[in-house]
Protein backbone atom coordinates (compact mmCIF):
# COMPACT_ATOMS: atom_id res chain seq x y z
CA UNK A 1 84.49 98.91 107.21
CA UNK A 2 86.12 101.57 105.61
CA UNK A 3 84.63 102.12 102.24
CA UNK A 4 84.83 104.71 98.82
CA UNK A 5 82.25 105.00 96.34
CA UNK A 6 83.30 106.39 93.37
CA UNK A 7 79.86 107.73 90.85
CA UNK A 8 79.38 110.81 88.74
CA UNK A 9 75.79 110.48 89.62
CA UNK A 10 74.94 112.13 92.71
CA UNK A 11 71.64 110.50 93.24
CA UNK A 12 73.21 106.95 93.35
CA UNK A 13 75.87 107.82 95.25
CA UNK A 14 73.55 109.57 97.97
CA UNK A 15 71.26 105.88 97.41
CA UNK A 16 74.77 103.81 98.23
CA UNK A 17 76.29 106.30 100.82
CA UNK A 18 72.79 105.76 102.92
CA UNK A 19 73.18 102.33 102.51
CA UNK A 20 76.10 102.07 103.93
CA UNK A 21 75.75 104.27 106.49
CA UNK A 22 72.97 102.60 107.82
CA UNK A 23 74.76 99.39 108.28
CA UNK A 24 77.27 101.12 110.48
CA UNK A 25 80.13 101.73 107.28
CA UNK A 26 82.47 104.52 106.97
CA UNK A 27 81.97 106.03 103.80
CA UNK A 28 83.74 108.61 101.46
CA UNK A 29 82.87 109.41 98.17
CA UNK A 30 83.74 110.79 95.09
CA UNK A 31 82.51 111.89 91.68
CA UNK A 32 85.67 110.69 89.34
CA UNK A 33 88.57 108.70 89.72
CA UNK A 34 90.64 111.60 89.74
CA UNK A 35 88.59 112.41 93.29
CA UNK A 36 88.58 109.43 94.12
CA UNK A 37 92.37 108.35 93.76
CA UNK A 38 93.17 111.72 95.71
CA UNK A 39 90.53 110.17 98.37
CA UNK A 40 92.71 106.80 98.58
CA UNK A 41 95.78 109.04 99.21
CA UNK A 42 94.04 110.63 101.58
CA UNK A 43 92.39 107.84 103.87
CA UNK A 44 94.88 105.21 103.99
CA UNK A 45 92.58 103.08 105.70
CA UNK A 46 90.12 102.48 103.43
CA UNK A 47 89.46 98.10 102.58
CA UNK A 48 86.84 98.64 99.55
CA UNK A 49 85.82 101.28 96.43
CA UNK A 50 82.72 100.99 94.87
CA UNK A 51 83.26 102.53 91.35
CA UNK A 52 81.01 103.39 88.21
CA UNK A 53 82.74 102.77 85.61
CA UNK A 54 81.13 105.38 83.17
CA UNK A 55 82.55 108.91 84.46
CA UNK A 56 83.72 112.36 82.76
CA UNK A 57 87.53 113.09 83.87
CA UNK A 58 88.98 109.85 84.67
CA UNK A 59 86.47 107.02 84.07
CA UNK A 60 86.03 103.96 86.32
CA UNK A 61 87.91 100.96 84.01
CA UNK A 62 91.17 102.94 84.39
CA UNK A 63 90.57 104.21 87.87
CA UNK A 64 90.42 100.19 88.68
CA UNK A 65 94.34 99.69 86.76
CA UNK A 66 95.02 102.77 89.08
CA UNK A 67 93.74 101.41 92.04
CA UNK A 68 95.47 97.86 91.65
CA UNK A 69 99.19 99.58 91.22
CA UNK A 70 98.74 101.80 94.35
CA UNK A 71 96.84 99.84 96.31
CA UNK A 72 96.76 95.71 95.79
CA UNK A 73 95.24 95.12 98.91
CA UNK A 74 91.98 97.18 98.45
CA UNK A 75 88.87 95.25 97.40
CA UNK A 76 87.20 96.83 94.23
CA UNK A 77 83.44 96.24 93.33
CA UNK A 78 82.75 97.68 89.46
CA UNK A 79 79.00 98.92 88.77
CA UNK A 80 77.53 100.26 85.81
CA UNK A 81 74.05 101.06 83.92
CA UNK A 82 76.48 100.77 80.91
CA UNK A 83 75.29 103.52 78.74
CA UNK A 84 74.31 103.09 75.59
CA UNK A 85 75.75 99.61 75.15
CA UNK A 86 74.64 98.09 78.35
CA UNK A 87 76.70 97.28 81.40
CA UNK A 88 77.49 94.06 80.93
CA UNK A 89 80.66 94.31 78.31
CA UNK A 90 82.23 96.66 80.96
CA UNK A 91 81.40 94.34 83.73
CA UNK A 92 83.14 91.88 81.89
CA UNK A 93 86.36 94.29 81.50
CA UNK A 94 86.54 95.87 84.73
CA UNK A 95 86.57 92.08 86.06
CA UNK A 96 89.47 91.77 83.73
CA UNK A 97 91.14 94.55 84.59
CA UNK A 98 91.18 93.66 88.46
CA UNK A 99 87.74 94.21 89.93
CA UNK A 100 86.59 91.81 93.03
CA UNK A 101 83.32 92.15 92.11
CA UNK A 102 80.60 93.87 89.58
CA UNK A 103 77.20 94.54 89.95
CA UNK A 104 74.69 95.88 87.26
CA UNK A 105 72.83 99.01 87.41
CA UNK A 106 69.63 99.53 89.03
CA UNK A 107 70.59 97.80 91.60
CA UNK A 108 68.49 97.08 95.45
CA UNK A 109 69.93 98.54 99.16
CA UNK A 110 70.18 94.28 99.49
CA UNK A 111 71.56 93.09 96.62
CA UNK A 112 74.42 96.24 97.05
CA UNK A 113 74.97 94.75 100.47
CA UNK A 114 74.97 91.02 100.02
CA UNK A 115 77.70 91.58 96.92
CA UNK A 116 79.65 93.66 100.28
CA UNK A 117 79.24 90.68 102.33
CA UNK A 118 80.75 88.31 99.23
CA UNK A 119 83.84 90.62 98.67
């Protein structure tokens, strides 16, 4: 599988990338949705994003509306620490908004790949 992770936070993304990578996935990433929509131009073949949804530049909520006008068919899985407020209002809106699937920051190399597996 083709897949795009999307995080302003290096350290996670290096934690999903490795993931992912170890289960045999193709993975580009990105560290806004402005990267990461160019990335989508780019690889045409890619089936899922994983986006934060807390970014500087173009955050992850309105890289999902993005996403779901250019691309309909690509799967979209929303995390998020949440901030200050706590993830779960934004989980809650980025399912709105067109998100497959959310999952809440921390998050385990298992739980990351079993929400994969549910998509």
């Amino acid at each position: 599988m083709k897949i795009l992770v999307i995080d302003d936070d290096w350290y996670v993304r290096k934690f999903i990338l490795t993931t992912l990578e170890r289960e045999n996935h193709t993975v580009y990433e990105a560290g806004d949705g402005l990267q990461g929509l160019a990335a989508l131009q780019k690889h045409q073949d890619i089936s899922v994003v994983i986006t934060d949804l807390i970014m500087p530049e173009k955050e992850g909520l309105e890289t999902i509306i993005e996403i779901r006008a250019l691309f309909p068919s690509i799967k979209i899985m929303a995390i998020s620490g949440g901030g200050k407020v706590g993830p779960d209002n934004y989980l809650v809106l980025a399912d709105t908004l067109g998100a497959n699937s959310t999952l809440k920051k921390p998050f385990t190399g298992k739980e990351l790949l079993d929400a994969l597996k549910n998509l």
